[in-house]
Protein backbone atom coordinates (compact mmCIF):
# COMPACT_ATOMS: atom_id res chain seq x y z
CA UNK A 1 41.91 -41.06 72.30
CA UNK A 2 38.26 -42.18 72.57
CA UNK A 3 37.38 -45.44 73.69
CA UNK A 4 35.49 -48.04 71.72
CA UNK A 5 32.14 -49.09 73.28
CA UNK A 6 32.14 -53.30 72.46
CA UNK A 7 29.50 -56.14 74.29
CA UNK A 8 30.69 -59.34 74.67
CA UNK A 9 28.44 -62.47 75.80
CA UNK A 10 29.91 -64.32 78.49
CA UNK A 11 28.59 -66.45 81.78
CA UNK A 12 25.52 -68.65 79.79
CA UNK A 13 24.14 -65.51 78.00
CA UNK A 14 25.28 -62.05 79.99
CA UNK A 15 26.27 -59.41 77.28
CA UNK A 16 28.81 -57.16 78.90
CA UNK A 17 29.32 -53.40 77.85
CA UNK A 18 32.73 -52.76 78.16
CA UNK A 19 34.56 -49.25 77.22
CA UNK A 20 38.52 -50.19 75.50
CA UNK A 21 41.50 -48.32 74.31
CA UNK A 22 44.81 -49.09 73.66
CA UNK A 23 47.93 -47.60 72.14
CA UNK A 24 48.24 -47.29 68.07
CA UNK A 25 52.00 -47.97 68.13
CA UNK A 26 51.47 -50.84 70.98
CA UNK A 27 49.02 -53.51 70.30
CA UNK A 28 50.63 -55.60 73.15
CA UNK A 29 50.78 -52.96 75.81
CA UNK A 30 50.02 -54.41 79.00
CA UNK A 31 46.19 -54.14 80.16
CA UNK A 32 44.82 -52.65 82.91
CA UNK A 33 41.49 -53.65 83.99
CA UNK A 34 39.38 -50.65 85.28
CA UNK A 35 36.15 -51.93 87.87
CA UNK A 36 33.64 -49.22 88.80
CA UNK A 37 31.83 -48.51 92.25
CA UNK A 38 28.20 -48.31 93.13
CA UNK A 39 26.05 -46.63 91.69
CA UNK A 40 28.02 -46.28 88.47
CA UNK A 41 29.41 -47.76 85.50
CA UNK A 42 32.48 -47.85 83.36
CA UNK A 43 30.97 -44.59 82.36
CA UNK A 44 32.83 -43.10 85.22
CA UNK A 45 36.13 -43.76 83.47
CA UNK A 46 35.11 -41.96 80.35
CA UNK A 47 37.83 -39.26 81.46
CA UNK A 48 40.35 -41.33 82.88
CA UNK A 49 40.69 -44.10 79.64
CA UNK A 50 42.62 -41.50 77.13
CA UNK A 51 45.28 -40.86 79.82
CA UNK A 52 45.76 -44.16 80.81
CA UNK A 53 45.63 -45.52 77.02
CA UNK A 54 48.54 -43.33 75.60
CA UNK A 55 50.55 -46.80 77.13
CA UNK A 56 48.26 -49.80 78.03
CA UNK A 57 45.19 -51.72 77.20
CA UNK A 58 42.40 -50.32 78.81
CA UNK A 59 39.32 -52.86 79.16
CA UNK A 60 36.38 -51.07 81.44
CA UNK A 61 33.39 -53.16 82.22
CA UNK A 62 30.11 -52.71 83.26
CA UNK A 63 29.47 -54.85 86.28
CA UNK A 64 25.64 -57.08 85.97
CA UNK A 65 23.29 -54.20 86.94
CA UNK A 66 24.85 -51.54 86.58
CA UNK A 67 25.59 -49.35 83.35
CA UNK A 68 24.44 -51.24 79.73
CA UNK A 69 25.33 -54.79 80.67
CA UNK A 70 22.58 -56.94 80.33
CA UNK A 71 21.30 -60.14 82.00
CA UNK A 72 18.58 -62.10 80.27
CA UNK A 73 15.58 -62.70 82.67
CA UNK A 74 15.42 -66.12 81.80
CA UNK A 75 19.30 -66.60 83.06
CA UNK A 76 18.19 -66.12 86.73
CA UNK A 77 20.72 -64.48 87.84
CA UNK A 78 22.04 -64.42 91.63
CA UNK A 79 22.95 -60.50 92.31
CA UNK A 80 25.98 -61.64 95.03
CA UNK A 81 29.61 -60.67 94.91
CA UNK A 82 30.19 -63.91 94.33
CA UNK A 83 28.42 -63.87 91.07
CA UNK A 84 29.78 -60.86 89.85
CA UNK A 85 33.41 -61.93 90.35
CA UNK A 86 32.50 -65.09 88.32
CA UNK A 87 30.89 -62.83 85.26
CA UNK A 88 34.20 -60.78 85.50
CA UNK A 89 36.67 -64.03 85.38
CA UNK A 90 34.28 -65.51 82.23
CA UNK A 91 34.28 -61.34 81.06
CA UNK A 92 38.54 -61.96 80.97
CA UNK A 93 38.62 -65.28 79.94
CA UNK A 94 36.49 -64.93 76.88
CA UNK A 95 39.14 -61.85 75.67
CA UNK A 96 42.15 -63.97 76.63
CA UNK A 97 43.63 -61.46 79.22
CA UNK A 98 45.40 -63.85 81.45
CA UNK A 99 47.54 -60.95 83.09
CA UNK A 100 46.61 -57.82 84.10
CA UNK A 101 46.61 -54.48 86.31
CA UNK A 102 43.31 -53.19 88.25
CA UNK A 103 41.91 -49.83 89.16
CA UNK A 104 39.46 -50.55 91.57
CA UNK A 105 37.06 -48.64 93.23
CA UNK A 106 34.66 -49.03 95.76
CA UNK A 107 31.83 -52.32 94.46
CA UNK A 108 35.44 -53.31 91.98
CA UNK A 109 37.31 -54.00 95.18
CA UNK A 110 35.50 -57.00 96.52
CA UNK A 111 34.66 -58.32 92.65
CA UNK A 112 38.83 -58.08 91.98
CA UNK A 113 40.10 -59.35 95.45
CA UNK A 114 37.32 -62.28 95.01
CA UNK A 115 39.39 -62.51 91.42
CA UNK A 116 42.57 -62.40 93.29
CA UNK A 117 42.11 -65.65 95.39
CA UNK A 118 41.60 -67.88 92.25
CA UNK A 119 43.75 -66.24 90.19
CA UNK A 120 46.86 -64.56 92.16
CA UNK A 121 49.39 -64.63 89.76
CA UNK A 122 47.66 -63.18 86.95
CA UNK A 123 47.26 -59.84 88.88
CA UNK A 124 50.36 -57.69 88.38
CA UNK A 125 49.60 -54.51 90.16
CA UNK A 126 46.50 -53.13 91.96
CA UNK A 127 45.42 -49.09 92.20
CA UNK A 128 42.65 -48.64 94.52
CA UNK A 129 41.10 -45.16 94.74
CA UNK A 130 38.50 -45.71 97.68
CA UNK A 131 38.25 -49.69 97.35
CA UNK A 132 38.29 -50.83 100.92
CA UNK A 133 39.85 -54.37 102.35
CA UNK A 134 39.60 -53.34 106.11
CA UNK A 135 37.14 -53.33 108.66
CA UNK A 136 38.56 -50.24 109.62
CA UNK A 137 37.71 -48.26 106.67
CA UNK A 138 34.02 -48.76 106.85
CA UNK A 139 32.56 -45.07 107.21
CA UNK A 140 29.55 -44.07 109.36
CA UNK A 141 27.26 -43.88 105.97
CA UNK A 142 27.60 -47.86 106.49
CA UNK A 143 25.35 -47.80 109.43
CA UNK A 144 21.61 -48.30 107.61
CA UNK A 145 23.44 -51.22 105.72
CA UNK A 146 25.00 -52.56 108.59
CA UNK A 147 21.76 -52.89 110.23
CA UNK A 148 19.95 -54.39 107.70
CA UNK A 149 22.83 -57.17 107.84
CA UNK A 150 22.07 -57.51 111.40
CA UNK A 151 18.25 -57.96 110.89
CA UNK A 152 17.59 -58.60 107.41
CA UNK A 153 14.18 -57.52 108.23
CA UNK A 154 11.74 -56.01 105.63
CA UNK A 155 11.51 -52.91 107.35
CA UNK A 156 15.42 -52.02 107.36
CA UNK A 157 15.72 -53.15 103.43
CA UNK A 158 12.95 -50.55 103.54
CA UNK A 159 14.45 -47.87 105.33
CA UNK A 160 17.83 -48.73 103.08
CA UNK A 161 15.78 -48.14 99.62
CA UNK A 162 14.54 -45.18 101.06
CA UNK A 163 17.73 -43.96 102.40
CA UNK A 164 19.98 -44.66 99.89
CA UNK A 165 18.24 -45.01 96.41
CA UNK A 166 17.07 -41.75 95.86
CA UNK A 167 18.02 -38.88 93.44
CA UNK A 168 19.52 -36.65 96.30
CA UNK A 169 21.64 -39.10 97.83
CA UNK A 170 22.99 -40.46 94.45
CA UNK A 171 24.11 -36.68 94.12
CA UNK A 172 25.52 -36.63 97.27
CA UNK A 173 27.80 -39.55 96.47
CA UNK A 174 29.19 -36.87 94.10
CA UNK A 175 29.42 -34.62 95.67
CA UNK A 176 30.02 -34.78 99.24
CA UNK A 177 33.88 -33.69 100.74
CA UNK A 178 34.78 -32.70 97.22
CA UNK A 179 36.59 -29.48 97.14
CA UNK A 180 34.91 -28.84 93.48
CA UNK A 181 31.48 -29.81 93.71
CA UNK A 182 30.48 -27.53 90.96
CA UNK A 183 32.89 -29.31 88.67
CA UNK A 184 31.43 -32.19 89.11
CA UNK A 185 29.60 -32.87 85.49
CA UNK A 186 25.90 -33.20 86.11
CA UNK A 187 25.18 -36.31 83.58
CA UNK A 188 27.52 -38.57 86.25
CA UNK A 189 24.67 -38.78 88.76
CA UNK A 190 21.48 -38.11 86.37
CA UNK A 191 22.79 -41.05 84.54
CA UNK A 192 23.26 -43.22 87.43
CA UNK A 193 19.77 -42.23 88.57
CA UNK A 194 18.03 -43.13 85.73
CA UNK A 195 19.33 -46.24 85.20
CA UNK A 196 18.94 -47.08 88.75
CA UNK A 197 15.49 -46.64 88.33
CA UNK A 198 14.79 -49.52 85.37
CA UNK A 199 12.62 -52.24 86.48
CA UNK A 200 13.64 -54.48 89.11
CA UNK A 201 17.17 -52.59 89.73
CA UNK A 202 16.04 -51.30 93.38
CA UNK A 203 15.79 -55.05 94.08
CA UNK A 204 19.59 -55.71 92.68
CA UNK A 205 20.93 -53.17 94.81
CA UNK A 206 19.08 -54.14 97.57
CA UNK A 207 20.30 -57.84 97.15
CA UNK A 208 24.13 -56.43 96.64
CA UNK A 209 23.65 -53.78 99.68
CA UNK A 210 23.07 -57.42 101.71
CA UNK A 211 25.52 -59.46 100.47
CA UNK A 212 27.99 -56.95 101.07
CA UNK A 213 28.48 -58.23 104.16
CA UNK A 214 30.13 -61.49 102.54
CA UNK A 215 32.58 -58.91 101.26
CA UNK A 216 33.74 -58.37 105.10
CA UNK A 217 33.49 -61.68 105.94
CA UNK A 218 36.57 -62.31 103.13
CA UNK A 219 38.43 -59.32 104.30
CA UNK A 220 40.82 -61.75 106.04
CA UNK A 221 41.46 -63.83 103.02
CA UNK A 222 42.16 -60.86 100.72
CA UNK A 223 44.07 -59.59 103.61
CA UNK A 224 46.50 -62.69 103.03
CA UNK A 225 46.27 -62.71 99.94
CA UNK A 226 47.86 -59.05 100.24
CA UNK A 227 50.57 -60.64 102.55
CA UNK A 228 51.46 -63.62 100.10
CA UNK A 229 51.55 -62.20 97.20
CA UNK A 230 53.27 -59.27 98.07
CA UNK A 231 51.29 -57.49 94.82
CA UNK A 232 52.20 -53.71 94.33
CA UNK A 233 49.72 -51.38 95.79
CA UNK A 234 48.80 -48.02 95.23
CA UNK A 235 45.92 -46.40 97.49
CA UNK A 236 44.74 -42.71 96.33
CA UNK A 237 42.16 -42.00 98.50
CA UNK A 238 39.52 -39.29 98.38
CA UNK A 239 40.35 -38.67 102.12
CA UNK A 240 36.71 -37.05 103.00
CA UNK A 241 34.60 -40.46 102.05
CA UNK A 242 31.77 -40.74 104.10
CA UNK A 243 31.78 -44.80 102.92
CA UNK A 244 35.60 -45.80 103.04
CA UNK A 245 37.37 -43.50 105.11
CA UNK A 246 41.20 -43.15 105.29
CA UNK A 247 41.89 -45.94 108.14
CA UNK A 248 41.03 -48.31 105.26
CA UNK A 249 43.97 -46.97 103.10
CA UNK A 250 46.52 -46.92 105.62
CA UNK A 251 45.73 -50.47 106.66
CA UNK A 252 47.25 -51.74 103.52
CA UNK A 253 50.61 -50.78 104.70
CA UNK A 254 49.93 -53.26 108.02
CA UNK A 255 50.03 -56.44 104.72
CA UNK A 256 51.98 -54.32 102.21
CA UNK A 257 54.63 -52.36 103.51
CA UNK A 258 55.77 -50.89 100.76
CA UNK A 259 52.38 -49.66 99.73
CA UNK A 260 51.99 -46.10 98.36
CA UNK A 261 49.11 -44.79 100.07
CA UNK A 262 47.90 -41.01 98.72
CA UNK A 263 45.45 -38.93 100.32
CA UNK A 264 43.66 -36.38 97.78
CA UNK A 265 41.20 -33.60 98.85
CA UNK A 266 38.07 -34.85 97.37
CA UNK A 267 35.33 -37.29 98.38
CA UNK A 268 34.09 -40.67 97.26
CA UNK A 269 34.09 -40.20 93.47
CA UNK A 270 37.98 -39.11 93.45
CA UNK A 271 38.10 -39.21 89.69
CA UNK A 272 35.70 -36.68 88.82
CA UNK A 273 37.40 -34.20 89.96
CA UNK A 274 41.46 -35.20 90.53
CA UNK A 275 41.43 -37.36 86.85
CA UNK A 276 44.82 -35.83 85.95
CA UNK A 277 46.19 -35.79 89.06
CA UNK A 278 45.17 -39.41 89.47
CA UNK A 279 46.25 -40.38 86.07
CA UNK A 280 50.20 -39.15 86.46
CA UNK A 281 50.08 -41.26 90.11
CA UNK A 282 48.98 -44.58 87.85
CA UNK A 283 51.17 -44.06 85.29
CA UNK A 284 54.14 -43.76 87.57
CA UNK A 285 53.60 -46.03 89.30
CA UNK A 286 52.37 -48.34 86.72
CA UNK A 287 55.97 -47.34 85.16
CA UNK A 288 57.90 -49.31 88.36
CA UNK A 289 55.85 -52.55 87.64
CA UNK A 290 56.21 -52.88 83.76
């Protein structure tokens, strides 16, 4: 079942790529809202969407700057966390989806848990393959970032552009701690690259890298949130991450005790290479919440 490529204009002007399928036989199937990672796009779902869509509404979005969403120049946009959570909330609002699932992964953590404090209720179950919550899961490969919090100095946003937005280490997001490297398909990363590379997009990511750090700050608050709401939880975990490493999954047992937490023998970009696997965990899980 291929998904249908759509835009939408939301937030004064942002036109939002989005990739959707649902069901033939169920137009109201229950949706599940799919948020991709850094440095990727809903195009990272492209595999995932047909399995997923044999029983629900599948909505993937591209977050602002990243993938073919588009922000006029003119709108001035704020590249925060906090601004992408609001584009995602006017993104739902303008289809009407008022209740919903979330596969969230790495950048789609923070946008959804910022989600998740305004709107608590409307969340019904959360999968998170490698979206992180805890202090705890913040991997080594952090470091560079960590110290340009620390400084916010020239020099370290620098030495983070030339660290981290390059060809080779956009690869080696890929890549590294997955058992199947060679499996990985080669247009994943060459297409991340290039759009990386339009105009002005090293600035966005520099301006996200930074305000990551109000990501942490909330961990406590989407840490209660966790313990109030009691939502169901399902961590699958590439367990050889370099950025969220597996202390971050089992901490959501310390707010969610009965959350399944699955470790899978792959790196950061799980999905590439476990897609089935991680498919028939959603689905029966998803199965115990609808």
């Amino acid at each position: 079942m291929a998904a249908a490529l759509k835009s939408i204009v939301v937030d004064s002007g942002i036109s939002v790529f989005y990739r959707t399928a649902s069901p033939a036989d169920n137009p109201d199937a229950p949706t599940i809202l799919l948020l991709h990672g850094f440095p990727t796009s809903s195009h990272q779902y492209r595999n995932l969407i047909p399995r997923l869509a044999q029983h629900y509404r599948v909505i993937a979005p591209d977050l602002p700057g990243f993938g073919f969403t588009t922000v006029p120049a003119e709108r001035k946009y704020t590249y925060t966390f906090a601004a992408l959570a609001r584009t995602i909330g006017a993104f739902l609002d303008a289809l009407s989806i008022t209740s919903f699932s979330a596969y969230i992964f790495d950048y789609g953590a923070p946008v959804l848990l910022r989600l998740a404090l305004e709107r608590p209720t409307a969340i019904k179950a959360i999968v998170t393959q490698n979206g992180n919550a805890y202090e705890e899961g913040l991997g080594a490969a952090w470091a560079p970032i960590q110290k340009y919090w620390k400084s916010g100095t020239a020099d370290d946003r620098a030495a983070v552009a030339t660290g981290v937005l390059t060809y080779d280490t956009t690869k080696w997001q890929y890549t590294h701690g997955s058992r199947e490297p060679g499996a990985i398909a080669p247009e994943t990363y060459t297409l991340d690259w290039a759009l990386l590379q339009r105009p002005g997009n090293f600035d966005i990511q520099l301006d996200l890298f930074y305000d990551y750090q109000n990501n942490v700050a909330l961990y406590p608050q989407f840490q209660e949130y966790f313990r109030k709401s009691q939502v169901p939880l399902l961590a699958v975990w590439g367990k050889h991450d370099a950025f969220f490493i597996p202390p971050g999954a089992e901490a959501f047992k310390r707010d969610l005790p009965k959350a399944e937490v699955i470790f899978l023998d792959a790196g950061h970009f799980a999905g590439e290479t476990e897609t089935s696997e991680i498919a028939e965990l959603m689905l029966k899980f998803l199965k115990k919440v609808y």
